[in-house]
N, C-alpha and C. Protein backbone atom coordinates (compact mmCIF):
# COMPACT_ATOMS: atom_id res chain seq x y z
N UNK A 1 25.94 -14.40 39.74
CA UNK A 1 25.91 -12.95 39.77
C UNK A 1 24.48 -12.43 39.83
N UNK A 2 23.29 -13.36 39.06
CA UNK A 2 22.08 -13.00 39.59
C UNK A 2 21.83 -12.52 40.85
N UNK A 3 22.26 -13.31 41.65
CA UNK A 3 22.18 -13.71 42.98
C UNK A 3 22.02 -11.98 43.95
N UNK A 4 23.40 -11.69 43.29
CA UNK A 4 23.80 -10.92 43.85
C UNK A 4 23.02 -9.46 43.58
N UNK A 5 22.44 -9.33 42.47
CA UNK A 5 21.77 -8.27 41.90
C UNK A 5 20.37 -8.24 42.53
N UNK A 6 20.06 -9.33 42.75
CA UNK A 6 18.64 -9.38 43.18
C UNK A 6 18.41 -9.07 44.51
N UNK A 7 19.30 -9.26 45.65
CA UNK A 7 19.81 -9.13 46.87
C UNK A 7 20.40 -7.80 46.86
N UNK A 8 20.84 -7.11 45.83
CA UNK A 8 21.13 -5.82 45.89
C UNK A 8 19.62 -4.91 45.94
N UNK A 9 18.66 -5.55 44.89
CA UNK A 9 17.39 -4.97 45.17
C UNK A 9 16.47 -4.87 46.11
N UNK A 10 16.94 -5.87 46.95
CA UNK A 10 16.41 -6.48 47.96
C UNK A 10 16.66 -5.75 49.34
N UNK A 11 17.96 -4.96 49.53
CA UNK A 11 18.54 -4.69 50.79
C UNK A 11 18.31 -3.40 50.63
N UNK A 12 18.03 -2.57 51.81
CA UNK A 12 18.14 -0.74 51.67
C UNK A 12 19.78 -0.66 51.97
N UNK A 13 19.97 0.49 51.68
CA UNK A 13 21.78 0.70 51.72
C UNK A 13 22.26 0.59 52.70
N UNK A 14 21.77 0.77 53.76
CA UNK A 14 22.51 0.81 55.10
C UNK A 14 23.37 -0.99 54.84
N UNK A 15 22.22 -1.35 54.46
CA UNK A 15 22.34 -3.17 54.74
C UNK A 15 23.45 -3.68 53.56
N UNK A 16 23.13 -3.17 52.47
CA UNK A 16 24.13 -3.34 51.01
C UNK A 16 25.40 -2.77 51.85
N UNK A 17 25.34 -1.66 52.22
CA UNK A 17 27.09 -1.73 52.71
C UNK A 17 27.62 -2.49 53.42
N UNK A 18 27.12 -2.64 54.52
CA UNK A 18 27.78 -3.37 55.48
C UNK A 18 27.70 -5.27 55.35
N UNK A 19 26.58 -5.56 54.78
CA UNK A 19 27.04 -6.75 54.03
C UNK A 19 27.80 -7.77 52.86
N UNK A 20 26.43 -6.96 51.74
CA UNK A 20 26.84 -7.09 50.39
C UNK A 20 28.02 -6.63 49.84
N UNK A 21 28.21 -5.22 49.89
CA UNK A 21 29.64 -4.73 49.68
C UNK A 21 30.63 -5.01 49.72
N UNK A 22 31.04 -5.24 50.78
CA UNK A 22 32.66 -6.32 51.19
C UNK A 22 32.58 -7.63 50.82
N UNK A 23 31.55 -8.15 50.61
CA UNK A 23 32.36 -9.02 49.86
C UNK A 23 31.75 -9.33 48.05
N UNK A 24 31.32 -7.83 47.57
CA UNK A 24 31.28 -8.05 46.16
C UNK A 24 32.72 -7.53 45.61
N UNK A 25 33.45 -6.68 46.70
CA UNK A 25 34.50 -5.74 46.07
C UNK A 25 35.20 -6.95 45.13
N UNK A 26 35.92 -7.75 45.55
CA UNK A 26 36.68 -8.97 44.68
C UNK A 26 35.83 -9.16 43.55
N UNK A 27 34.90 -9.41 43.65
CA UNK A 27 34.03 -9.77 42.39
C UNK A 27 34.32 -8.70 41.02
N UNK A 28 34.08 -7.54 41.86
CA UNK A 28 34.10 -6.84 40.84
C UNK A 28 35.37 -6.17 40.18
N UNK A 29 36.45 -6.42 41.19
CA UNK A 29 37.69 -6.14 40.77
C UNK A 29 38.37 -7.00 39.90
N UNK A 30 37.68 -8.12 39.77
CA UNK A 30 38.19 -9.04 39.29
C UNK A 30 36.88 -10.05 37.71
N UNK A 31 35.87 -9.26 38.09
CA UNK A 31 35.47 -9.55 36.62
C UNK A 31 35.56 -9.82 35.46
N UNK A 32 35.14 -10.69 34.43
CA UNK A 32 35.19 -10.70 32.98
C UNK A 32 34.40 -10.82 32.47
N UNK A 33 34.13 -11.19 31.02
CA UNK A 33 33.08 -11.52 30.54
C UNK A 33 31.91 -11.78 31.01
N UNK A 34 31.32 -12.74 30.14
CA UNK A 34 29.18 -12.46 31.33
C UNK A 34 29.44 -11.81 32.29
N UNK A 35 29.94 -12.26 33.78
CA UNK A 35 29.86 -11.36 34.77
C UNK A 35 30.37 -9.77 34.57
N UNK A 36 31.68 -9.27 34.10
CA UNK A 36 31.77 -7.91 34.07
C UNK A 36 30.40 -7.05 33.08
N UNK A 37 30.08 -7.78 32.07
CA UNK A 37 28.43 -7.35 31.16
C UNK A 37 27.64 -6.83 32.32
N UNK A 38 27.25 -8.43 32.80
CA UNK A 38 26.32 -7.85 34.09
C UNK A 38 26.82 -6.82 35.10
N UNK A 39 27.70 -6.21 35.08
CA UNK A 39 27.69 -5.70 36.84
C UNK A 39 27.83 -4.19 35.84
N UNK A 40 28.26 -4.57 34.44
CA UNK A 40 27.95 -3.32 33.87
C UNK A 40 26.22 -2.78 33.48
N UNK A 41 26.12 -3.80 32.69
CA UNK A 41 24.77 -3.48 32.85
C UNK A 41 23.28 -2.63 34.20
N UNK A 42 24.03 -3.11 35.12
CA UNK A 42 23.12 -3.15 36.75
C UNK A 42 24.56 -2.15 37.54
N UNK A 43 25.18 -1.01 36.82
CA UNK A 43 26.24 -0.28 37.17
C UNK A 43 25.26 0.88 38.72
N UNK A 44 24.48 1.09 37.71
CA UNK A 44 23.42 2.39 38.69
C UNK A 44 22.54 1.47 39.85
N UNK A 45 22.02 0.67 39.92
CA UNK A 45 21.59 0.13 40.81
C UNK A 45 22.48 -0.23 41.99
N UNK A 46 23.81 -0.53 41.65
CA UNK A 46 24.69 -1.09 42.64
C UNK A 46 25.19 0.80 42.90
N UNK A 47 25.65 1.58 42.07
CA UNK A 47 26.05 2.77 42.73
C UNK A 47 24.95 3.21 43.18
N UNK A 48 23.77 3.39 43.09
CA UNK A 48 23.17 3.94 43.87
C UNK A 48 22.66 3.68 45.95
N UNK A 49 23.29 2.34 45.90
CA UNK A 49 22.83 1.45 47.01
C UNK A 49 24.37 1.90 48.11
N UNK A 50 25.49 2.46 47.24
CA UNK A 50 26.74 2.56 48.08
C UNK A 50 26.54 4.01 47.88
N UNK A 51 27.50 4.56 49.25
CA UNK A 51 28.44 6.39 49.72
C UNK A 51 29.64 5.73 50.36
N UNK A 52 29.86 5.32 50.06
CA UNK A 52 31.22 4.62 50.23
C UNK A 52 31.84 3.37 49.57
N UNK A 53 33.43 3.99 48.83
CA UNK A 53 33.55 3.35 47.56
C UNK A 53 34.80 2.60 47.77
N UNK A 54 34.99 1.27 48.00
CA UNK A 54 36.67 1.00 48.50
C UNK A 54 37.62 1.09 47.27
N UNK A 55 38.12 1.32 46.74
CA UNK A 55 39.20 1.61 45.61
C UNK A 55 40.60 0.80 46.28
N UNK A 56 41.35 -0.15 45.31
CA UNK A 56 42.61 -0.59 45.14
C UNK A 56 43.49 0.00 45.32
N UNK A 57 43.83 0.32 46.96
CA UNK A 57 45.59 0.99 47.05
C UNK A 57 45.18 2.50 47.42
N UNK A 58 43.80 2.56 47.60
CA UNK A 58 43.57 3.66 48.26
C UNK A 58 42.74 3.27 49.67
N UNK A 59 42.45 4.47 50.28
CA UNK A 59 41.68 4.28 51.81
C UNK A 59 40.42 3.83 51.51
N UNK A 60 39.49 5.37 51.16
CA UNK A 60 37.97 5.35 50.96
C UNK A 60 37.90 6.22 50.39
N UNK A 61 36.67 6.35 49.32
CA UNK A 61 36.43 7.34 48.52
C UNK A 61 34.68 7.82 49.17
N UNK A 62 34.48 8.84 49.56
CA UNK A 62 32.78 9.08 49.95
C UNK A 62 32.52 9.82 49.30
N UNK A 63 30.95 9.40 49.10
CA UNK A 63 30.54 10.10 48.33
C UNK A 63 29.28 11.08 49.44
N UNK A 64 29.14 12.48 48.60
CA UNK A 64 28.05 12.69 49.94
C UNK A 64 26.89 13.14 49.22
């Protein structure tokens, strides 16, 4: 999950969406322990990098 945080710091948003994003959604839907800590912890860094939010059983949520 480091991995992934650091590479979140790493990318401007255009790039976090269309890469990183799709395939953290599972990750994070599916979190626990250490990892759900971390992705809580590093919550604003990862929302700030997305405007577009995929949600479970819905379409898309944007943000503007």
């Amino acid at each position: 999950m480091w991995g992934i945080i650091i590479l979140t710091i790493m990318q401007d948003k255009h790039e976090f969406e269309l890469s990183t994003l799709p395939a953290l959604v599972p990750v994070l839907s599916s979190a626990s322990g250490e990892t759900l800590l971390l992705i809580v912890k590093h919550a604003e860094l990862i929302i700030t990098k997305v405007t577009v939010i995929f949600w479970p059983n819905l379409s898309l949520v944007t943000y503007s």
